[in-house]
Protein backbone atom coordinates (compact mmCIF):
# COMPACT_ATOMS: atom_id res chain seq x y z
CA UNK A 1 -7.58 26.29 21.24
CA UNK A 2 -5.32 25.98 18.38
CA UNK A 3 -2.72 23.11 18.43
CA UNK A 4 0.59 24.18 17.05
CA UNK A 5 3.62 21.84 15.79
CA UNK A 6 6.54 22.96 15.43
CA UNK A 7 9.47 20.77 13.39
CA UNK A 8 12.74 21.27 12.03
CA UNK A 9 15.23 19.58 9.89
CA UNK A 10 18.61 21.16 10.51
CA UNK A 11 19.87 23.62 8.58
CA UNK A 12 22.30 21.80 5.64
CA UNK A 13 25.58 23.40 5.40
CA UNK A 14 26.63 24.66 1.66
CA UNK A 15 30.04 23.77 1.21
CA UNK A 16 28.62 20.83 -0.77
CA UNK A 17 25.29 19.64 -2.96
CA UNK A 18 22.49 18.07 -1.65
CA UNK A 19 22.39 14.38 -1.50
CA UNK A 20 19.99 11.34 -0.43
CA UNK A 21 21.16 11.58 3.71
CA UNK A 22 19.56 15.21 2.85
CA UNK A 23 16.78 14.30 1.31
CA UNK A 24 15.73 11.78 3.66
CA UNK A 25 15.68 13.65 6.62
CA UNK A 26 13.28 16.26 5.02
CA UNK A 27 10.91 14.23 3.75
CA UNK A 28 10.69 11.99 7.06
CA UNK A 29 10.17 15.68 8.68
CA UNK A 30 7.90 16.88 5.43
CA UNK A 31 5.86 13.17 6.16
CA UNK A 32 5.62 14.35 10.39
CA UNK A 33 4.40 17.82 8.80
CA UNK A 34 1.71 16.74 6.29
CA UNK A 35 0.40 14.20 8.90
CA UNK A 36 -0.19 16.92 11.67
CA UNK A 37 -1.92 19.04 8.87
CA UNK A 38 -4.32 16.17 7.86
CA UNK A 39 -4.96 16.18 11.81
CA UNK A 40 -5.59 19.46 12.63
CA UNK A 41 -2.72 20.79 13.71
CA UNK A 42 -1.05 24.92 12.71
CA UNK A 43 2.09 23.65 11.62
CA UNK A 44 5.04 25.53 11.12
CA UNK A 45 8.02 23.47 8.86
CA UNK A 46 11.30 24.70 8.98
CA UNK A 47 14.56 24.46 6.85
CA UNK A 48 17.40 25.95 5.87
CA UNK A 49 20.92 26.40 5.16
CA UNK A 50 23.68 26.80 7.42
CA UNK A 51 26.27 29.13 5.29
CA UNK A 52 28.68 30.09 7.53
CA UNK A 53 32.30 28.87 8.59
CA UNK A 54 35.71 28.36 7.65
CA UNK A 55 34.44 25.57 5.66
CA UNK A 56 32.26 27.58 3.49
CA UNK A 57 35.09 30.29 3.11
CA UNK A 58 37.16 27.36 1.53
CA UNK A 59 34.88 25.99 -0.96
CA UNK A 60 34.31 29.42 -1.67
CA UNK A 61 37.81 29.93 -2.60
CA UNK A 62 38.27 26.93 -4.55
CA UNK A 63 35.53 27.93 -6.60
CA UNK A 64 36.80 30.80 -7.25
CA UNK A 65 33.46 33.04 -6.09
CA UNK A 66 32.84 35.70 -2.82
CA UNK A 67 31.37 33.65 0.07
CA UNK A 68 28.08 35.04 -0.38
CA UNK A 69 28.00 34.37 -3.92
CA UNK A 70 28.78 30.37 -3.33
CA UNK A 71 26.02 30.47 -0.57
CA UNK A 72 23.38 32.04 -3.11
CA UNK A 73 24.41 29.31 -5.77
CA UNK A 74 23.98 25.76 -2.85
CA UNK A 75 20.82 27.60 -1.49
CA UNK A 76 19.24 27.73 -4.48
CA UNK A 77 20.17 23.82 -5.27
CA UNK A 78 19.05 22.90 -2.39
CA UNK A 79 15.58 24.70 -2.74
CA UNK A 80 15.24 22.54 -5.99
CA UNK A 81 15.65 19.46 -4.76
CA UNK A 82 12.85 20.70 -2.12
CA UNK A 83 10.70 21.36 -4.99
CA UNK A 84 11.69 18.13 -6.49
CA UNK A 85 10.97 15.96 -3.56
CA UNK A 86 7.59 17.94 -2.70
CA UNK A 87 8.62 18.87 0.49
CA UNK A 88 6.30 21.48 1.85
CA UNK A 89 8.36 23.32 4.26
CA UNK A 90 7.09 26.60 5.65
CA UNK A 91 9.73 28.51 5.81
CA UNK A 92 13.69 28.31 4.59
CA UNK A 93 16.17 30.36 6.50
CA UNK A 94 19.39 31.06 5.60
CA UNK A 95 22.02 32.29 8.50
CA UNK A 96 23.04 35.11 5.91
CA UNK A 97 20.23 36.52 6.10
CA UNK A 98 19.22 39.63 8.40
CA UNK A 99 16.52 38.39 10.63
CA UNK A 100 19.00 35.68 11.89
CA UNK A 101 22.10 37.66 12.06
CA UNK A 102 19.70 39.82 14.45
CA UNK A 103 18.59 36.66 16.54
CA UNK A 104 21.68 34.82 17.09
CA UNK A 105 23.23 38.45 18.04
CA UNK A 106 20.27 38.59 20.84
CA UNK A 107 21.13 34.71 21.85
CA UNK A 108 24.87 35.90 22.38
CA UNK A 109 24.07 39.01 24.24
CA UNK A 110 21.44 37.42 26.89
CA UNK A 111 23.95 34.34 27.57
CA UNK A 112 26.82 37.56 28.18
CA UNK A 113 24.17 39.18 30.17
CA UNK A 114 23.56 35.97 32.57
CA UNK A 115 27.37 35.20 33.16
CA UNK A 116 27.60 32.45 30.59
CA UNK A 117 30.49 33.56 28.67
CA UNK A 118 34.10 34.66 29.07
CA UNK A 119 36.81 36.06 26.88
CA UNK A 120 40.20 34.01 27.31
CA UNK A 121 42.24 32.13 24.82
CA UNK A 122 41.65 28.76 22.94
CA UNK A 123 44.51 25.94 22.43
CA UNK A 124 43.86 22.64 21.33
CA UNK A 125 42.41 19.86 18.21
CA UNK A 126 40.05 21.20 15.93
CA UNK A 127 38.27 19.68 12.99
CA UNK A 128 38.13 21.80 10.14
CA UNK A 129 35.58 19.32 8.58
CA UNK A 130 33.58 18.47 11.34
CA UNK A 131 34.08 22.04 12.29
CA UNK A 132 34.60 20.95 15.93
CA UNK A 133 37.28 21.02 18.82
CA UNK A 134 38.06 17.88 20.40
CA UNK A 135 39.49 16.88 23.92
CA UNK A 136 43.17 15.08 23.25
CA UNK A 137 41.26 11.55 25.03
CA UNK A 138 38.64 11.77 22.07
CA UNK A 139 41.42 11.33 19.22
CA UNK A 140 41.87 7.94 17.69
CA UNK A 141 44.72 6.67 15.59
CA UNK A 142 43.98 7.58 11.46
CA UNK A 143 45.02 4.51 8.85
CA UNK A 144 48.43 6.47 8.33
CA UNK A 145 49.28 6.55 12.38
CA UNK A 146 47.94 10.05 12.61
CA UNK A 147 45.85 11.40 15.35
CA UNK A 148 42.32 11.82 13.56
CA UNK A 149 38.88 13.08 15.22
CA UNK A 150 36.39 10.29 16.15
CA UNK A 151 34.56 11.13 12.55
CA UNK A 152 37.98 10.22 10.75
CA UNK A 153 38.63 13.76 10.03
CA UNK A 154 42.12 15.13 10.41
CA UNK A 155 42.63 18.06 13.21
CA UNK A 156 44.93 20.52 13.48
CA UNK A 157 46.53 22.14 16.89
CA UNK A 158 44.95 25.55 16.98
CA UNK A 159 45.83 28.51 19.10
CA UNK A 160 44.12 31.60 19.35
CA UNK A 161 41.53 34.51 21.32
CA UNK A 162 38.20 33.06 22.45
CA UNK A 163 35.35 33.50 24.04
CA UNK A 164 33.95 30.61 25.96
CA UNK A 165 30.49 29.58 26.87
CA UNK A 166 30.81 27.97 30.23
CA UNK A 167 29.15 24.67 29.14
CA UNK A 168 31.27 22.87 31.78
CA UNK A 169 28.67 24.88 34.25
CA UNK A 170 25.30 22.74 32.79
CA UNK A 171 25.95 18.95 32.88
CA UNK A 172 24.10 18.57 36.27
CA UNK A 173 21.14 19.74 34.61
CA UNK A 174 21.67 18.06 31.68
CA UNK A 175 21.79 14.80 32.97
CA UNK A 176 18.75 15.49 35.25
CA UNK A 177 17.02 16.95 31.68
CA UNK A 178 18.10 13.68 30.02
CA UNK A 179 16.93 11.57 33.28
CA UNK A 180 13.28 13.54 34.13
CA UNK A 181 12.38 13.95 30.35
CA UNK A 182 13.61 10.38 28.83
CA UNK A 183 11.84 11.38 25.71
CA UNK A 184 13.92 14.89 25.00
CA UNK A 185 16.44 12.71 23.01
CA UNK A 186 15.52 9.45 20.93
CA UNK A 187 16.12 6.89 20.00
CA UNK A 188 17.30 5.53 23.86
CA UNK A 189 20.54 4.02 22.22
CA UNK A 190 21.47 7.95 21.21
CA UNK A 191 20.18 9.05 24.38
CA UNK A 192 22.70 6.87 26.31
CA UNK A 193 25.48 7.67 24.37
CA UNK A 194 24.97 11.52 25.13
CA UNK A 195 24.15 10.61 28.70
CA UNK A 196 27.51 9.24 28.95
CA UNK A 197 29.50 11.74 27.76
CA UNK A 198 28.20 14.34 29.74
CA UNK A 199 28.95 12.13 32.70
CA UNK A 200 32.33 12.31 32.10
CA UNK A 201 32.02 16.21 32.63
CA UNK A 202 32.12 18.78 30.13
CA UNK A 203 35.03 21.68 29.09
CA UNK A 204 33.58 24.97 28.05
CA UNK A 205 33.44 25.56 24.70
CA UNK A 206 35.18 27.95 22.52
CA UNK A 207 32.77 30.33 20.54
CA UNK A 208 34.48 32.66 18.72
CA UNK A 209 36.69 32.34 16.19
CA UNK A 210 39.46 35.30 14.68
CA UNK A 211 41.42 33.00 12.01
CA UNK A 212 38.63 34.00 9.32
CA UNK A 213 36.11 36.45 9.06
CA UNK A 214 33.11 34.87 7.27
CA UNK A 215 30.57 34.68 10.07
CA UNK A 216 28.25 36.97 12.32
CA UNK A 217 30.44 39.32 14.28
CA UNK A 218 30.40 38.98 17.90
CA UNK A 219 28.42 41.65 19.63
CA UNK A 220 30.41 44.46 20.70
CA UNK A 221 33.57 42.54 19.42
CA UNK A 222 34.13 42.24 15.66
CA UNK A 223 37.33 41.05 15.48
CA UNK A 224 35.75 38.12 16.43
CA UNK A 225 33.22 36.02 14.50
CA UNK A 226 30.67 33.66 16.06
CA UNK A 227 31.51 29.55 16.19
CA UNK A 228 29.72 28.29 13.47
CA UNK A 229 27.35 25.66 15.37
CA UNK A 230 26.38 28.79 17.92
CA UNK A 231 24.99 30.62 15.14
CA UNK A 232 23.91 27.51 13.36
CA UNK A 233 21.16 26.63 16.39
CA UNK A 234 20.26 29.89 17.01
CA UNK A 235 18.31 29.38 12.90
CA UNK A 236 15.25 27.88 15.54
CA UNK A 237 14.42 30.84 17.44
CA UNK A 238 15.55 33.54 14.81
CA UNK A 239 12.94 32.10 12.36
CA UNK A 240 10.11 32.08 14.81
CA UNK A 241 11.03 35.97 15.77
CA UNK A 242 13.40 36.06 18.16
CA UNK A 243 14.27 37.97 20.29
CA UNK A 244 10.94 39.82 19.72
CA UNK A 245 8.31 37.65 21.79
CA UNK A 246 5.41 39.17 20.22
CA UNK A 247 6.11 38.22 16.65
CA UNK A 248 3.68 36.15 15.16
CA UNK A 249 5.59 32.40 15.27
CA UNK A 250 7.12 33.67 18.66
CA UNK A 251 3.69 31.04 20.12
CA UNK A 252 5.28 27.91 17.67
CA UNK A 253 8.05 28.09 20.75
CA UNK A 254 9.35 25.52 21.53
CA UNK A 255 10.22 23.14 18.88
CA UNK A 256 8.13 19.94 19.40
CA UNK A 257 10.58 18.00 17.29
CA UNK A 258 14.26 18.59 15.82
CA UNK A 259 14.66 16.05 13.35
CA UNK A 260 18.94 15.23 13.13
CA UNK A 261 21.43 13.07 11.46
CA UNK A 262 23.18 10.82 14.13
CA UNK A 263 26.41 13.02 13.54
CA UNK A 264 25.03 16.04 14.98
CA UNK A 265 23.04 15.18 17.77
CA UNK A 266 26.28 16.08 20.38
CA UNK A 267 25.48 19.68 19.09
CA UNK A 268 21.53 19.57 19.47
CA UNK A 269 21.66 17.30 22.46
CA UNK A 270 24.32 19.04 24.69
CA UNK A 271 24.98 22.15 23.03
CA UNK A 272 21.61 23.99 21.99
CA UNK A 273 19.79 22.88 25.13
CA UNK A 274 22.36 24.34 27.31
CA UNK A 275 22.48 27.20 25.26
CA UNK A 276 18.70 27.90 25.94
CA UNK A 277 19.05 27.51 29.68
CA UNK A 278 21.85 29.79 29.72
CA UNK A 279 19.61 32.27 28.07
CA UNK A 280 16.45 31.31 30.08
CA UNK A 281 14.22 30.40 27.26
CA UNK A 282 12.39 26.81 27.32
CA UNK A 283 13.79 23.90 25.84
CA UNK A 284 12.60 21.73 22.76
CA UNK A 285 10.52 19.37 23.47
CA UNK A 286 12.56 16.41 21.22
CA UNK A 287 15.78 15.74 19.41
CA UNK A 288 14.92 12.94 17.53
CA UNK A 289 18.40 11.54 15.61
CA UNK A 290 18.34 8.77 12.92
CA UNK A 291 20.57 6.91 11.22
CA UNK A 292 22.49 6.88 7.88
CA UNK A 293 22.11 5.04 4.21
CA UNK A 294 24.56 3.00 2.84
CA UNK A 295 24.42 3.05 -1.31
CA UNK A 296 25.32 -0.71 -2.79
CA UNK A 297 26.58 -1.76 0.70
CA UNK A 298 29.16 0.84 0.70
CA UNK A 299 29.54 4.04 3.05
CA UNK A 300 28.86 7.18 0.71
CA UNK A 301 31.61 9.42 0.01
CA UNK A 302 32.69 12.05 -2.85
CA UNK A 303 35.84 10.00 -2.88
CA UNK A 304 34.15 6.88 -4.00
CA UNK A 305 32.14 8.70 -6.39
CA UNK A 306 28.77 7.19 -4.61
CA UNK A 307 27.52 9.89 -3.52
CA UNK A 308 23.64 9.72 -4.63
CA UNK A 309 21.61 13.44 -6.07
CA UNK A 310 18.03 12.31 -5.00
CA UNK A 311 16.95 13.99 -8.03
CA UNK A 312 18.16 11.44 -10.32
CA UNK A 313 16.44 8.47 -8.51
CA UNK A 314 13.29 10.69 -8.91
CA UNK A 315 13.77 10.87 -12.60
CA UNK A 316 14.12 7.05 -12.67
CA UNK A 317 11.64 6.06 -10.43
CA UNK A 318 8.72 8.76 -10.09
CA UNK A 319 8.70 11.19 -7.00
CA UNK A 320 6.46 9.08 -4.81
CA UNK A 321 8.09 5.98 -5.16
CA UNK A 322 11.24 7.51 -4.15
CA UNK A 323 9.53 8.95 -0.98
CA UNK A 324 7.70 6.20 -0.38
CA UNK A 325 11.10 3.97 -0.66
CA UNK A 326 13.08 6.24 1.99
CA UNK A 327 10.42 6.15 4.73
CA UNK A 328 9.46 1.93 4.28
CA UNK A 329 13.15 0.39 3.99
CA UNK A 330 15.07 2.03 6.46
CA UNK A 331 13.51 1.77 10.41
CA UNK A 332 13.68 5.03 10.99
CA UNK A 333 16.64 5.62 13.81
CA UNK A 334 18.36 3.28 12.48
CA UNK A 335 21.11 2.55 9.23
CA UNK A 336 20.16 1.09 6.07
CA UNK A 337 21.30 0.22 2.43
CA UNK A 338 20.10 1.78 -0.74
CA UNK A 339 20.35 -0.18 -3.71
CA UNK A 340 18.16 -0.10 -6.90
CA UNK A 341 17.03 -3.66 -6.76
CA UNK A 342 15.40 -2.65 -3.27
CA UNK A 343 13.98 0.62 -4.63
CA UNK A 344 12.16 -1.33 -7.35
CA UNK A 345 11.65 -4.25 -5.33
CA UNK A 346 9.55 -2.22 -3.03
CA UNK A 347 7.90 -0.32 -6.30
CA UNK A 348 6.59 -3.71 -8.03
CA UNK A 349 5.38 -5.91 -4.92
CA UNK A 350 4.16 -3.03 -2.55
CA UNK A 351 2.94 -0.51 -4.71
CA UNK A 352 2.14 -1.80 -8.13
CA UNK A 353 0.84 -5.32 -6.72
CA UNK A 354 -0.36 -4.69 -3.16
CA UNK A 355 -1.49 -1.45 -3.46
CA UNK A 356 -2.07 -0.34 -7.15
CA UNK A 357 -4.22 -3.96 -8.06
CA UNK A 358 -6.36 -3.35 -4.99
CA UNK A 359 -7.64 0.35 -6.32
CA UNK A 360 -7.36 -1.04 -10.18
CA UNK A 361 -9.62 -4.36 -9.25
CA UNK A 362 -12.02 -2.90 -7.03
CA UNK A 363 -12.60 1.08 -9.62
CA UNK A 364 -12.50 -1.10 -12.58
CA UNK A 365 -15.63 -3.25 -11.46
CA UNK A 366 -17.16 -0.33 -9.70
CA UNK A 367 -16.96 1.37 -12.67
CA UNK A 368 -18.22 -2.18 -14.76
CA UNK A 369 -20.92 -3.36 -12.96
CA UNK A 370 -21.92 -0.54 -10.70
CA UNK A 371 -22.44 2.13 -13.61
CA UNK A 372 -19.51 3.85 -12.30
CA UNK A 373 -20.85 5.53 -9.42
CA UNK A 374 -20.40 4.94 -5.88
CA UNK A 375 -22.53 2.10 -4.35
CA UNK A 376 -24.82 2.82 -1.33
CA UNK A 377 -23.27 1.30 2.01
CA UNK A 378 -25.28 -1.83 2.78
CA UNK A 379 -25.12 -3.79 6.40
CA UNK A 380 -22.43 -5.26 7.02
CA UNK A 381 -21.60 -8.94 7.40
CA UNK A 382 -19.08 -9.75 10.33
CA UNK A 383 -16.23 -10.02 7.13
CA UNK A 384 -16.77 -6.40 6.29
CA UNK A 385 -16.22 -5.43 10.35
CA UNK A 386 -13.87 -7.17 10.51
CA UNK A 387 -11.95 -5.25 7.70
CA UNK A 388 -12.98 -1.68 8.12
CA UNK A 389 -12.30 -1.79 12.44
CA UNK A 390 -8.84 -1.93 11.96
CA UNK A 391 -8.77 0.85 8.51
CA UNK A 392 -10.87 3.04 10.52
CA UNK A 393 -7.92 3.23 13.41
CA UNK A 394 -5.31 3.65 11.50
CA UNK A 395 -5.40 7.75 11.67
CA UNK A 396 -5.55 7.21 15.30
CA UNK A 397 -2.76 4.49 15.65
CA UNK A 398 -0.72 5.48 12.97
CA UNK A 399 -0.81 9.57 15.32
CA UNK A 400 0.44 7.77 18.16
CA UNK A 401 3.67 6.31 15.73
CA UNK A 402 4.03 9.65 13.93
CA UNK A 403 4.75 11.05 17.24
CA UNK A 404 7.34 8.78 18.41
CA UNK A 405 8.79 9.16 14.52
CA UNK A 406 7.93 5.28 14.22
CA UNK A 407 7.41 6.39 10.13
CA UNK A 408 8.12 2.89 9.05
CA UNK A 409 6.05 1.33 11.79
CA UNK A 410 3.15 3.56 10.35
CA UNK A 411 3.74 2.69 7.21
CA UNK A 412 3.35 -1.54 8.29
CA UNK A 413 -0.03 -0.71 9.77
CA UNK A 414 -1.00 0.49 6.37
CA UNK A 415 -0.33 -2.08 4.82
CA UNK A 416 -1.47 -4.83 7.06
CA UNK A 417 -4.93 -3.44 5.98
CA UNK A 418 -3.87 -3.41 2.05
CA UNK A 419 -2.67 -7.04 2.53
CA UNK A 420 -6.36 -7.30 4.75
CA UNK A 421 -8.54 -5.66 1.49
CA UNK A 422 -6.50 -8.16 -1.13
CA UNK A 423 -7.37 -11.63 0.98
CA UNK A 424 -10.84 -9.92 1.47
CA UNK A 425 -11.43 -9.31 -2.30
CA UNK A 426 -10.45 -12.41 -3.60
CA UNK A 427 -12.33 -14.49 -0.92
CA UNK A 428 -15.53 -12.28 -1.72
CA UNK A 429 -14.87 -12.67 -5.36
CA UNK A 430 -17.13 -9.86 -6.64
CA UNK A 431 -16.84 -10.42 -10.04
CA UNK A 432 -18.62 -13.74 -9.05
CA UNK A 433 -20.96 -12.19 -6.76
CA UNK A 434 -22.55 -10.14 -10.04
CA UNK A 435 -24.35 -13.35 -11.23
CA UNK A 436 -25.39 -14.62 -8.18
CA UNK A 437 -26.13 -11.62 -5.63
CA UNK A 438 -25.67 -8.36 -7.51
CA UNK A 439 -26.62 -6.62 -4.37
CA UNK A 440 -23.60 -8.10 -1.99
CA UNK A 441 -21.53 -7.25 -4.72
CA UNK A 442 -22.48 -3.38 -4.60
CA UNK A 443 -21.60 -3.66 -0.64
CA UNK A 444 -18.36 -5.58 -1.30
CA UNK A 445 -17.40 -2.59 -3.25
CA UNK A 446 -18.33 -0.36 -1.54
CA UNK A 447 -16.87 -1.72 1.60
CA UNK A 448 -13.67 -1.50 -0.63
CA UNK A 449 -14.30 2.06 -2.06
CA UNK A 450 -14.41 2.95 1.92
CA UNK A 451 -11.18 1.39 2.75
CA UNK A 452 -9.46 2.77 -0.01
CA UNK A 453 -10.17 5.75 0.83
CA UNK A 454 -9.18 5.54 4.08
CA UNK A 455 -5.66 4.44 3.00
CA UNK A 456 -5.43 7.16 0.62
CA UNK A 457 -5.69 9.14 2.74
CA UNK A 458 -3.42 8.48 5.46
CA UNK A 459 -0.32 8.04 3.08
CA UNK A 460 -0.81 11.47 1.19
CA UNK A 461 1.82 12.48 3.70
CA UNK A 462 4.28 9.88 2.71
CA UNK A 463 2.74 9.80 -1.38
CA UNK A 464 1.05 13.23 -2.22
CA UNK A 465 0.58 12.98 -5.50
CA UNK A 466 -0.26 9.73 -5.70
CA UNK A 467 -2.91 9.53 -3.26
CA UNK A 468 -4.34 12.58 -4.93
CA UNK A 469 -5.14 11.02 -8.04
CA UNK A 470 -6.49 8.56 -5.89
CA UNK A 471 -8.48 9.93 -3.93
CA UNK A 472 -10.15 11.91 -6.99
CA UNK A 473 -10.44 8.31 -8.65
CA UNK A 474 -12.57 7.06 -5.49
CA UNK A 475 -14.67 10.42 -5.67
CA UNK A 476 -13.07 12.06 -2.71
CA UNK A 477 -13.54 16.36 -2.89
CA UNK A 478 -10.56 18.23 -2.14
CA UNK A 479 -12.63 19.44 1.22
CA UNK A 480 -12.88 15.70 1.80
CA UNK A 481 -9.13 14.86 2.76
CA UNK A 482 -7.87 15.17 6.43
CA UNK A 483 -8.90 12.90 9.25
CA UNK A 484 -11.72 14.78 10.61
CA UNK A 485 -13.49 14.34 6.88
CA UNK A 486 -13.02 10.23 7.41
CA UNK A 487 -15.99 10.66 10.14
CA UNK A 488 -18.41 11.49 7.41
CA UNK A 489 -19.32 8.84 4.44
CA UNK A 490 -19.29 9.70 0.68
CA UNK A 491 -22.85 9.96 -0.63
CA UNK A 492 -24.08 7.19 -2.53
CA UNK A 493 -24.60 8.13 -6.01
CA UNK A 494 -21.32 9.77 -6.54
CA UNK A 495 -20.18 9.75 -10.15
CA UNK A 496 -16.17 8.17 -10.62
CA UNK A 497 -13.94 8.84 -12.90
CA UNK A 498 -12.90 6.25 -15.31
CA UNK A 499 -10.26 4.19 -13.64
CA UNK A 500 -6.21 4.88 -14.53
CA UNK A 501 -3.61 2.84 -13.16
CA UNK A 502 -1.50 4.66 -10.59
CA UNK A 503 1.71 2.39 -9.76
CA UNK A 504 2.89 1.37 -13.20
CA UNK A 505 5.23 -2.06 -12.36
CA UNK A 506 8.72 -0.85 -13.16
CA UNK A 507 10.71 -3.01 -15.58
CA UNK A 508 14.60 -2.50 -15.89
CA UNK A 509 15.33 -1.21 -19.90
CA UNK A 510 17.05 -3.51 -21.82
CA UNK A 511 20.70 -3.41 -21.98
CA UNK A 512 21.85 -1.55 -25.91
């Protein structure tokens, strides 16, 4: 039976560029991807953009371009920075295009069909920014004495035709979905936040707007377009086929994991989940929301000018360092700072040192004193156990963290064994053991070779081109690279390339 995984970043809207909080959640969800590959798994890797809105319409306008025109020109930056930060989604939907229109039209009709929504008349806050309506006890006071949303962003009193989606109907059963399935929304700290607010009861929610046009029209209705964040969710089940159940990805349904940013879990927590069980159609099986990066100890904004294009840390640092930085400093769920001292920091003692010595010492003297070709496996002493037992887990233990989205925790089991192969390597001292016992130095090697490769291969997720060169370095085939491969030895014999440095130490250029 085939195991299918199904994840999602969320679909980035394009009145903006991409930046590093965009970046970071697809390549934690590109890491979860490549990981359930390596395992086995059918994988289907979603993203997107989210091009709808009175947001859109604006930024539009002030660049002087149609709607669709602006959409074309951020959907195509943000596929670049895809490319640059090798993520290797599966598909990328955009909510302009046809197949979606068609699914989030089918969403809207089945929750009409079941009683779920009414036309009547909307009056209250909205958030243009957030694009969001708020509930006159969720305002706060702005700097300037001004009522402001809870995000800081200003709201205006809006009045006008609606149709509502009688959310107020579901909290019951989203408490008791919250309550029976604790894992459905994670971390717990998010979880009880949610949980709260639905406990203090839930309005219905306007989902339709007529103040702008640039949107999918309602069915049956087109004076009407469709609320932004209704379409928006819908991207999950339009891209696996919806509404027709016999499409191919129809059997990725339902989403094992939507990977958010902490400001939008109230829409994938309490919105999209009631959505589906208005519409009868089975739930996702995780909402998983982490946190945000500060850049220099400051909060990033275009008016502070801080706002960080991942692409130019890339062509500072290298791709894989960058990826490898964004997945080991921050614990995922939670906040963290970027700063260049801690991206190259991380470069020069984890990867050049740790890492990068490790493969350099041990293929340099394979490829020295063993003729460059892989020694035989020899028996092992209780010092070699004791250093493969816990490499050999690590597909198995580092599974169980991928799942929870512990990718930082996975990461420290990785290198617990790196740190493990350097204090093994310099208490063996092979270079030593060539004079005295040239035969414990061939299994000291190759005990090495085999937990290199073991490493290797569980971070291609987090390094891919990295860990390919280094894999080919320890002789590892292409065919020789996911989990189930780790079960079978490399043959004896097995001719090495000569040796290259992989994790160059980074040093700052001089000031002109």
């Amino acid at each position: 039976m085939t195991r299918r995984y199904y994840v999602t970043t969320p679909i980035y809207y394009v009145n903006g560029a991409p930046h590093i909080g965009h970046a970071y959640t697809s390549v934690a969800a590109d890491v979860i991807a490549r990981f359930k590959r390596l395992a086995g798994f059918d994988v289907f890797f979603l993203t997107g953009t989210d091009e709808h809105g009175q947001k859109v319409e604006q930024a539009a306008q002030a660049a002087g371009m149609e709607p669709i025109a602006f959409a074309d020109r951020v959907a195509a930056d943000f596929r670049d920075m895809y490319d640059k930060m090798a993520i290797s989604y599966d598909d990328f939907i955009r909510t302009t295009e046809p197949r979606h229109a068609e699914g989030a039209s089918a969403l809207w009709k089945r929750l009409e069909e079941n009683g779920h929504i009414y036309l009547g008349a909307y009056e209250g806050w909205y958030a243009l920014r957030d694009e969001c309506f708020y509930g006159e006890d969720e305002l706060v006071t702005g700097p300037d004495g001004t009522k402001v949303a809870p995000t800081g962003a200003a709201v205006e009193w809006v009045k006008e035709p609606s149709y509502f989606f009688r959310l107020s109907a579901f909290g019951d059963r989203l408490l008791e979905l919250y309550e029976n399935q604790p894992g459905f929304i994670e971390p717990a700290s998010r979880r009880n936040e949610v949980a709260s607010f639905v406990r203090q009861g839930l309005r219905d929610l306007s989902i339709s707007r007529t103040s702008f046009n640039w949107g999918i029209p309602v069915p049956g209705d087109p004076k009407h377009v469709m609320y932004v964040w209704v379409d928006a969710l819908a991207n999950y089940l339009s891209a696996v086929g919806f509404p027709d159940e016999t499409a191919a990805r129809w059997d990725f349904w339902p989403a094992n994991l939507h990977l958010v940013g902490k400001d939008i879990l109230r829409f994938h927590a309490i919105y999209w989940p009631a959505l589906l069980m208005g519409a009868g159609l089975e739930l996702p099986r995780r909402v998983f929301s982490h946190g945000w990066w500060t850049i220099e100890g400051q909060k990033m904004s275009k008016s502070l000018g801080n706002v960080v294009d991942p692409r130019d840390l890339v062509e500072t640092f290298g791709l894989d360092p960058v990826r490898f930085f964004l997945m080991r400093e921050m614990p995922f769920g939670g906040d963290s700072d970027l700063s260049r001292r801690a991206i190259i920091s991380r470069m020069n003692v984890e990867l050049a040192n740790d890492l990068g010595n490790l493969a350099q010492r041990t293929l340099s003297q394979i490829a020295r004193n063993c003729g460059g070709v892989l020694p035989a496996q020899g028996t092992h002493t209780a010092e070699d156990t004791a250093l493969l037992a816990p490499a050999t887990l690590l597909p198995q233990i580092m599974h169980e963290q991928i799942d929870r989205q512990a990718l930082t925790d996975a990461l420290e089991e990785v290198w617990k064994v790196i740190r493990a192969c350097n204090a093994y390597i310099d208490h063996q001292a092979p270079w030593k053991l060539k004079k005295t016992d040239s035969a414990r130095m061939n299994d000291v090697l190759r005990v090495l070779a085999d937990a290199l490769r073991i490493i290797a291969t569980v971070l291609q997720p987090y390094m891919p081109d990295s860990m390919d060169r280094m894999l080919t370095q320890l002789g590892v085939e292409a065919g020789e690279r996911d989990f189930a491969a780790l079960d079978t030895p490399l043959p004896e014999g097995r001719v090495l390339p000569a040796p290259q440095g992989i994790f160059p130490r980074f040093v700052e250029p001089e000031a002109t």
